[in-house]
N, C-alpha and C. Protein backbone atom coordinates (compact mmCIF):
# COMPACT_ATOMS: atom_id res chain seq x y z
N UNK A 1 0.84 -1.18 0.00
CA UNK A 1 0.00 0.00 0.00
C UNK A 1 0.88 1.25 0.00
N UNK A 2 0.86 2.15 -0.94
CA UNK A 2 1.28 3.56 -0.92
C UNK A 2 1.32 4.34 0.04
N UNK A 3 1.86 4.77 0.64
CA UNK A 3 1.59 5.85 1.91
C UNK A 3 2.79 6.89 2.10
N UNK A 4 2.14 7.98 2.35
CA UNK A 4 2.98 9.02 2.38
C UNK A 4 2.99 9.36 4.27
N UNK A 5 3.48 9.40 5.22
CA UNK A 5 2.94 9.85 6.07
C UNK A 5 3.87 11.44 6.93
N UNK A 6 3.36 12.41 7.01
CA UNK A 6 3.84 13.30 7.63
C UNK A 6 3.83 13.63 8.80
N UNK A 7 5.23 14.03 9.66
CA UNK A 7 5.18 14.24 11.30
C UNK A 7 6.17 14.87 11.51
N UNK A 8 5.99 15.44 13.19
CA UNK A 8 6.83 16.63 13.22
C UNK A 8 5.88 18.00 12.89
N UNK A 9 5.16 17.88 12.55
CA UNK A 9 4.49 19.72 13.09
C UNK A 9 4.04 19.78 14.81
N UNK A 10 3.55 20.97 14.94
CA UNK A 10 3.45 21.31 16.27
C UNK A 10 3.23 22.50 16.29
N UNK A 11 3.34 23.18 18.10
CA UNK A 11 3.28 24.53 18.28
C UNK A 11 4.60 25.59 18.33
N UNK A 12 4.59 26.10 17.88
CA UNK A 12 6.41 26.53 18.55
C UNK A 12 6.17 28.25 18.72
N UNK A 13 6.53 28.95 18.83
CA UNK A 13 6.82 30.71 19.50
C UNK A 13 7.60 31.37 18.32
N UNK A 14 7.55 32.16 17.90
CA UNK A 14 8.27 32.53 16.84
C UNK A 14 9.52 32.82 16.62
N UNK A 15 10.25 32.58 15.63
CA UNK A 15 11.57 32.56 15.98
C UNK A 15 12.15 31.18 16.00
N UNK A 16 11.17 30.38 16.63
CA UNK A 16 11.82 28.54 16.92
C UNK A 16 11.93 27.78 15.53
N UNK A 17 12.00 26.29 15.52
CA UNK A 17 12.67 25.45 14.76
C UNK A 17 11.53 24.33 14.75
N UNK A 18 11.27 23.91 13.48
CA UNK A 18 10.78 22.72 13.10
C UNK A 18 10.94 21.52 12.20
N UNK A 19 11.33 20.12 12.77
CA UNK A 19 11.48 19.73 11.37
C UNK A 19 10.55 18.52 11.09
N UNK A 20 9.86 18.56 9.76
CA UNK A 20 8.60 17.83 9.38
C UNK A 20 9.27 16.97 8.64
N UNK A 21 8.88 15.41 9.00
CA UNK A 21 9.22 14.11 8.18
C UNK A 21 8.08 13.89 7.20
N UNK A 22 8.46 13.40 6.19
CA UNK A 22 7.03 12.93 5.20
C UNK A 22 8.49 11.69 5.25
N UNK A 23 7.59 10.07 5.59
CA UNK A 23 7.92 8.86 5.42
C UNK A 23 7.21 7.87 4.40
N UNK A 24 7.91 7.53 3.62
CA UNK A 24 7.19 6.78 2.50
C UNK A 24 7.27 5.73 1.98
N UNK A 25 5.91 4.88 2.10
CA UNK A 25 6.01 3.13 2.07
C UNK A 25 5.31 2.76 0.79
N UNK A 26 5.53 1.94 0.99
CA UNK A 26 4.79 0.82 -0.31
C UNK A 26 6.00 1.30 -2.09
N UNK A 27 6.31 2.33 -1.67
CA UNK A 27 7.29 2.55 -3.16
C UNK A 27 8.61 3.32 -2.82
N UNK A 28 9.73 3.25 -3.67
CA UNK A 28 11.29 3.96 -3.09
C UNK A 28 10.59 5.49 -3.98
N UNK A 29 11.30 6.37 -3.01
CA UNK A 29 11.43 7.88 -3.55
C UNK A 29 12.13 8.21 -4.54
N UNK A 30 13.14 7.07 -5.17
CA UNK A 30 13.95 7.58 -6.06
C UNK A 30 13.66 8.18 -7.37
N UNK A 31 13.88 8.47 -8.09
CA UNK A 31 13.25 9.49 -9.43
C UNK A 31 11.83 9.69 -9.06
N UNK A 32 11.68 10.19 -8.47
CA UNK A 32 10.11 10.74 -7.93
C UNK A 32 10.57 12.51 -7.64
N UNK A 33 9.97 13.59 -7.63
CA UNK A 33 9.93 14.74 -6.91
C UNK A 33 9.30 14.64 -5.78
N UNK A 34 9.66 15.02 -4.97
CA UNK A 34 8.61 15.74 -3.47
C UNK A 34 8.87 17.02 -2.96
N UNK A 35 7.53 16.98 -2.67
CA UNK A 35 7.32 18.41 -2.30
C UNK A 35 6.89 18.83 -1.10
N UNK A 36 6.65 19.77 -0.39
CA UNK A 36 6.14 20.25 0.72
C UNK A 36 5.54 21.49 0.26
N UNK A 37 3.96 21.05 0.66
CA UNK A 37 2.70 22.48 0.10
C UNK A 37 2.88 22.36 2.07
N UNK A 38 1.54 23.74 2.16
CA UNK A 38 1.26 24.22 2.87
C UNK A 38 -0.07 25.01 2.51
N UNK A 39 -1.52 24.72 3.42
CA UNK A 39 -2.63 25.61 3.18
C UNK A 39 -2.55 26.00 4.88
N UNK A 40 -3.17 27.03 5.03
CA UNK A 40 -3.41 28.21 6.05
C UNK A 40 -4.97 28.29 5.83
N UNK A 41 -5.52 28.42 7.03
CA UNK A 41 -7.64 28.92 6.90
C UNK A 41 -7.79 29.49 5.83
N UNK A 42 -8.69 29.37 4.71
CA UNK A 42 -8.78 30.90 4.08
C UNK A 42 -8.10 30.71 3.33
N UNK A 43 -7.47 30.40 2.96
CA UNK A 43 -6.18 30.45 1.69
C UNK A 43 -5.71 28.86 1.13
N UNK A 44 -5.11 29.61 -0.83
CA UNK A 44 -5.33 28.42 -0.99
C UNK A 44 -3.80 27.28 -0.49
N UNK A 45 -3.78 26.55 -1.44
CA UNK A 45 -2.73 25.49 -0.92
C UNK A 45 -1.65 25.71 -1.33
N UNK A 46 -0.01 26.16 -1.31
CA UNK A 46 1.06 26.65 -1.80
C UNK A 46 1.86 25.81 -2.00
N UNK A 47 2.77 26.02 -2.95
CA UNK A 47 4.06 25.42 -2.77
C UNK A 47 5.35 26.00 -1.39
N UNK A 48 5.63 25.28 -0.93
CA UNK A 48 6.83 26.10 -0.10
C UNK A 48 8.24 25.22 -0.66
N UNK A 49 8.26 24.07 -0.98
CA UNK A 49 9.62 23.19 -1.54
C UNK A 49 9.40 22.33 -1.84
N UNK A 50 10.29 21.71 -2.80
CA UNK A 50 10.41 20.56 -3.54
C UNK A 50 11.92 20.17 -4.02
N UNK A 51 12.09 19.03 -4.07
CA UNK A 51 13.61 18.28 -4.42
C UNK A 51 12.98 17.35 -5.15
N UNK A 52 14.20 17.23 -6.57
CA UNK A 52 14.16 16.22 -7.25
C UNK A 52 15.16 15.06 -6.69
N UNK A 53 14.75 14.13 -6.53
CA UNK A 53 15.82 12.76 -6.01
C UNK A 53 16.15 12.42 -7.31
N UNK A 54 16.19 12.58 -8.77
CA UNK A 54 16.70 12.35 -9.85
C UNK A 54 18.00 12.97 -10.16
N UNK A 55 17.95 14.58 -9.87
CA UNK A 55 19.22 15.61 -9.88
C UNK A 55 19.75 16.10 -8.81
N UNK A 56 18.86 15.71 -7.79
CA UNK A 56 19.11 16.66 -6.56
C UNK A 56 18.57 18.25 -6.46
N UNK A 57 18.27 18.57 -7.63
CA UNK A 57 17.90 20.06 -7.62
C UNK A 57 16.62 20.52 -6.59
N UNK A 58 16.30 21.76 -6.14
CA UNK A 58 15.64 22.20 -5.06
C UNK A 58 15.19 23.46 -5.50
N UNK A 59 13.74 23.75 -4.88
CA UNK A 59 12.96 24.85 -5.37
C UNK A 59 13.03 25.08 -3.69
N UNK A 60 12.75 26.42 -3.23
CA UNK A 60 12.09 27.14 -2.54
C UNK A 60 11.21 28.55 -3.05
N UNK A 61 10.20 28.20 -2.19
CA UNK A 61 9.39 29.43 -2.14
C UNK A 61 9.79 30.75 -1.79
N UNK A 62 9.48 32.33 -1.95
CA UNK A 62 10.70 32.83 -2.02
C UNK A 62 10.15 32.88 -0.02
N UNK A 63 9.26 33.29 0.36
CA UNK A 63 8.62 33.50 1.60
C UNK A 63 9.39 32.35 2.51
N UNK A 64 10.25 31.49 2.30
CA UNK A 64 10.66 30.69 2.92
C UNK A 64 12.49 30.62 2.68
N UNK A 65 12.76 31.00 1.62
CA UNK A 65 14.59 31.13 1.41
C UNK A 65 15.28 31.67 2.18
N UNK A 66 15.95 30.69 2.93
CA UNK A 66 16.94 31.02 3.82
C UNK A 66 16.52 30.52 4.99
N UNK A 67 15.52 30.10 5.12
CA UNK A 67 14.76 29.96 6.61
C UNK A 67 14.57 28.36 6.52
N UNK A 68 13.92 27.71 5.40
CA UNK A 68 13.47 26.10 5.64
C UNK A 68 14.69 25.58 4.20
N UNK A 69 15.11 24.08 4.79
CA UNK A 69 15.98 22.93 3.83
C UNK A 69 15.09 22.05 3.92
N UNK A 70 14.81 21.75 2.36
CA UNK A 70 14.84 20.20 2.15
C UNK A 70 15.59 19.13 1.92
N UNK A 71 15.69 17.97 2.49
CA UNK A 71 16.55 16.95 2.59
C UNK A 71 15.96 15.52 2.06
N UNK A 72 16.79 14.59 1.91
CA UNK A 72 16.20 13.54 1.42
C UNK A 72 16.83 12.45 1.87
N UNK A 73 16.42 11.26 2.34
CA UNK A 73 17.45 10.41 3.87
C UNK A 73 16.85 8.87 2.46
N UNK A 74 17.85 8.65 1.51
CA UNK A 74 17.24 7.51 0.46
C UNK A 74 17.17 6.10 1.69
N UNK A 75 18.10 6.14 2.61
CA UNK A 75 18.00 4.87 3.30
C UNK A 75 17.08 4.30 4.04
N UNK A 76 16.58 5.71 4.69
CA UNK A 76 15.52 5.87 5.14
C UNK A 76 14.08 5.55 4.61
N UNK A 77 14.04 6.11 3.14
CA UNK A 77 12.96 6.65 2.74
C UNK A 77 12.30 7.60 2.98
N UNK A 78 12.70 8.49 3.48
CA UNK A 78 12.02 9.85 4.14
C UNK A 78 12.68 11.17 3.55
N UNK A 79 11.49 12.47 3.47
CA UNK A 79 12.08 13.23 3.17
C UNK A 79 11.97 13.86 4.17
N UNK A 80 12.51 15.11 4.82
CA UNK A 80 12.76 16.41 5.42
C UNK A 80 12.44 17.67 5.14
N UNK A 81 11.72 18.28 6.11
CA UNK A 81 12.02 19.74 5.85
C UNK A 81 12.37 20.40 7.30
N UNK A 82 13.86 21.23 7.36
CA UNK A 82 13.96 21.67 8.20
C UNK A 82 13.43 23.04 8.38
N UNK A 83 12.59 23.65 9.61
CA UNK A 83 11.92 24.89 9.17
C UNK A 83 12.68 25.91 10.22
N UNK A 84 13.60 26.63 10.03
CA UNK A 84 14.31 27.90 11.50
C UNK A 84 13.33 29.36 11.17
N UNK A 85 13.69 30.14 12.02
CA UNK A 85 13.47 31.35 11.94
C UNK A 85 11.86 31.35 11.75
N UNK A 86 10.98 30.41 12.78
CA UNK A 86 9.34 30.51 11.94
C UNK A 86 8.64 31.74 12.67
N UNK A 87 7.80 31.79 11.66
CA UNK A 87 7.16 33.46 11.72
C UNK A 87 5.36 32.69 11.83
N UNK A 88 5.14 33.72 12.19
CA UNK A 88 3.30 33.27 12.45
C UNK A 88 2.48 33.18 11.60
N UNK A 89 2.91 34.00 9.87
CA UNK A 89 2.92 33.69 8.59
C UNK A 89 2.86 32.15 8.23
N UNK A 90 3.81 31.45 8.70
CA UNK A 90 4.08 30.14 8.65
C UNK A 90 2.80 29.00 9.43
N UNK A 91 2.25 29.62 9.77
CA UNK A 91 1.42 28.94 10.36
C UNK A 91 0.26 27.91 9.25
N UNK A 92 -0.12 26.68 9.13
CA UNK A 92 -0.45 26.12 8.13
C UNK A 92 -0.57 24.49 8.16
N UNK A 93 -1.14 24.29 7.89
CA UNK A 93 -1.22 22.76 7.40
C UNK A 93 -0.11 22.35 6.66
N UNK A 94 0.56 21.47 6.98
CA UNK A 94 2.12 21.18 5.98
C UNK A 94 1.32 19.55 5.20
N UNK A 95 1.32 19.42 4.00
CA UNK A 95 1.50 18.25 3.42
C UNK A 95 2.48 18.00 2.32
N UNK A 96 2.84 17.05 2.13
CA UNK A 96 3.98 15.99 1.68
C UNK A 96 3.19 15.25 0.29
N UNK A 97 4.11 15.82 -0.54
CA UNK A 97 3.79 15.25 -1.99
C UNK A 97 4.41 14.51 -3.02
N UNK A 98 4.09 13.65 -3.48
CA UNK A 98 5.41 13.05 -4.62
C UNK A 98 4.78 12.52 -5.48
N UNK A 99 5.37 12.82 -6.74
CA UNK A 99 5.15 12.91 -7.99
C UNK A 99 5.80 12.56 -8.95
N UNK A 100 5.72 11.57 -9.83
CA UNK A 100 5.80 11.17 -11.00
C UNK A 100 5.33 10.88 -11.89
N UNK A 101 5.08 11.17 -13.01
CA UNK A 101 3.69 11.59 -14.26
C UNK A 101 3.62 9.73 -13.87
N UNK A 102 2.33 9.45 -14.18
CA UNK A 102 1.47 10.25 -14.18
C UNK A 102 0.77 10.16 -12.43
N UNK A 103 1.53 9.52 -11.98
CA UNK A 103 1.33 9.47 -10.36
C UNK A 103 1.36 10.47 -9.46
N UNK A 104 0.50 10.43 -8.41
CA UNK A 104 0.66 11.73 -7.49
C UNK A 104 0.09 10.97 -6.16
N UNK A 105 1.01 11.16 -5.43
CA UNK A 105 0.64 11.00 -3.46
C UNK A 105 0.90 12.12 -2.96
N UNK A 106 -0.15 11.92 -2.09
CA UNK A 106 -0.22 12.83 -1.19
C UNK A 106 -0.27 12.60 0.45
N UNK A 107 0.16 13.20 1.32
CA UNK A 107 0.10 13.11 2.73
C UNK A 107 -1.05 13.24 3.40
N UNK A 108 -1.23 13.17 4.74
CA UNK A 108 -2.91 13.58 5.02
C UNK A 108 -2.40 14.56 5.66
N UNK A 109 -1.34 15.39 5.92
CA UNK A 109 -1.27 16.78 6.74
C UNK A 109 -0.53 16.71 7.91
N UNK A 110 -0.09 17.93 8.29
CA UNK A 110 0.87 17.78 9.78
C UNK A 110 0.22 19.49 9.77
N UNK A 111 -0.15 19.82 11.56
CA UNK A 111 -0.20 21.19 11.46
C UNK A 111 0.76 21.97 12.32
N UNK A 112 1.43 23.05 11.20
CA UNK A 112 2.20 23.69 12.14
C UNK A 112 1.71 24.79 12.55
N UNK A 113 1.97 25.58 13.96
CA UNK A 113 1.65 26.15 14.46
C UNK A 113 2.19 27.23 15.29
N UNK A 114 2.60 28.75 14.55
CA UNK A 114 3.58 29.43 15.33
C UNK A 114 3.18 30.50 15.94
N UNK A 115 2.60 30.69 16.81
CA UNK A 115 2.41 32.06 17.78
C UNK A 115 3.39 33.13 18.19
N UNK A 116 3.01 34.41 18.07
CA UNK A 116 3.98 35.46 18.09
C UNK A 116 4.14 36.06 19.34
């Protein structure tokens, strides 16, 4: 069975550190992309990062450069996002995505949560 699962959100104070696992079974991550969206109440669903495990290459959002890394643990199977410097902006539903035409998984959500 396919499963994406995400963990590691929480509450944190602004300023603090988070880092969200998306763990993934039933298939290897390798030539796949993943990503890390994020929706907030009210708003729609964003990109904040993505890594290709094919090139290694990495997108960030610009609202997030410099502040969150994505990582990729192949032994594991898991990807990473480390989140520093979080702002109350950041506040959001984090899900975990991976993609390969014509396939798409998705996570069921982690919520992060940063109070100022």
């Amino acid at each position: 069975q396919v499963q994406l699962v995400e963990s590691g959100g929480g509450l944190v104070q602004s300023g603090g550190s988070l880092r969200l696992s998306c763990a993934a079974s039933g298939f290897r991550l390798n030539f796949w992309t993943i990503g890390w969206f994020r929706q907030a109440p009210g708003k729609e669903r964003e990109g904040v990062s993505c890594v290709s495990t094919i090139d290694g290459s990495t997108y960030y959002a610009d609202s997030v450069k410099g502040r969150f890394t994505i990582s990729v643990d192949n032994a594991e199977n898991t990807v990473y996002l480390q989140m520093n410097s979080l702002k109350p902006e950041d506040t959001a539903v984090y899900y975990c995505n991976a993609y390969r035409s014509p396939l798409d998984y998705w996570g069921q959500g982690t919520q992060v949560t940063v109070s100022s």
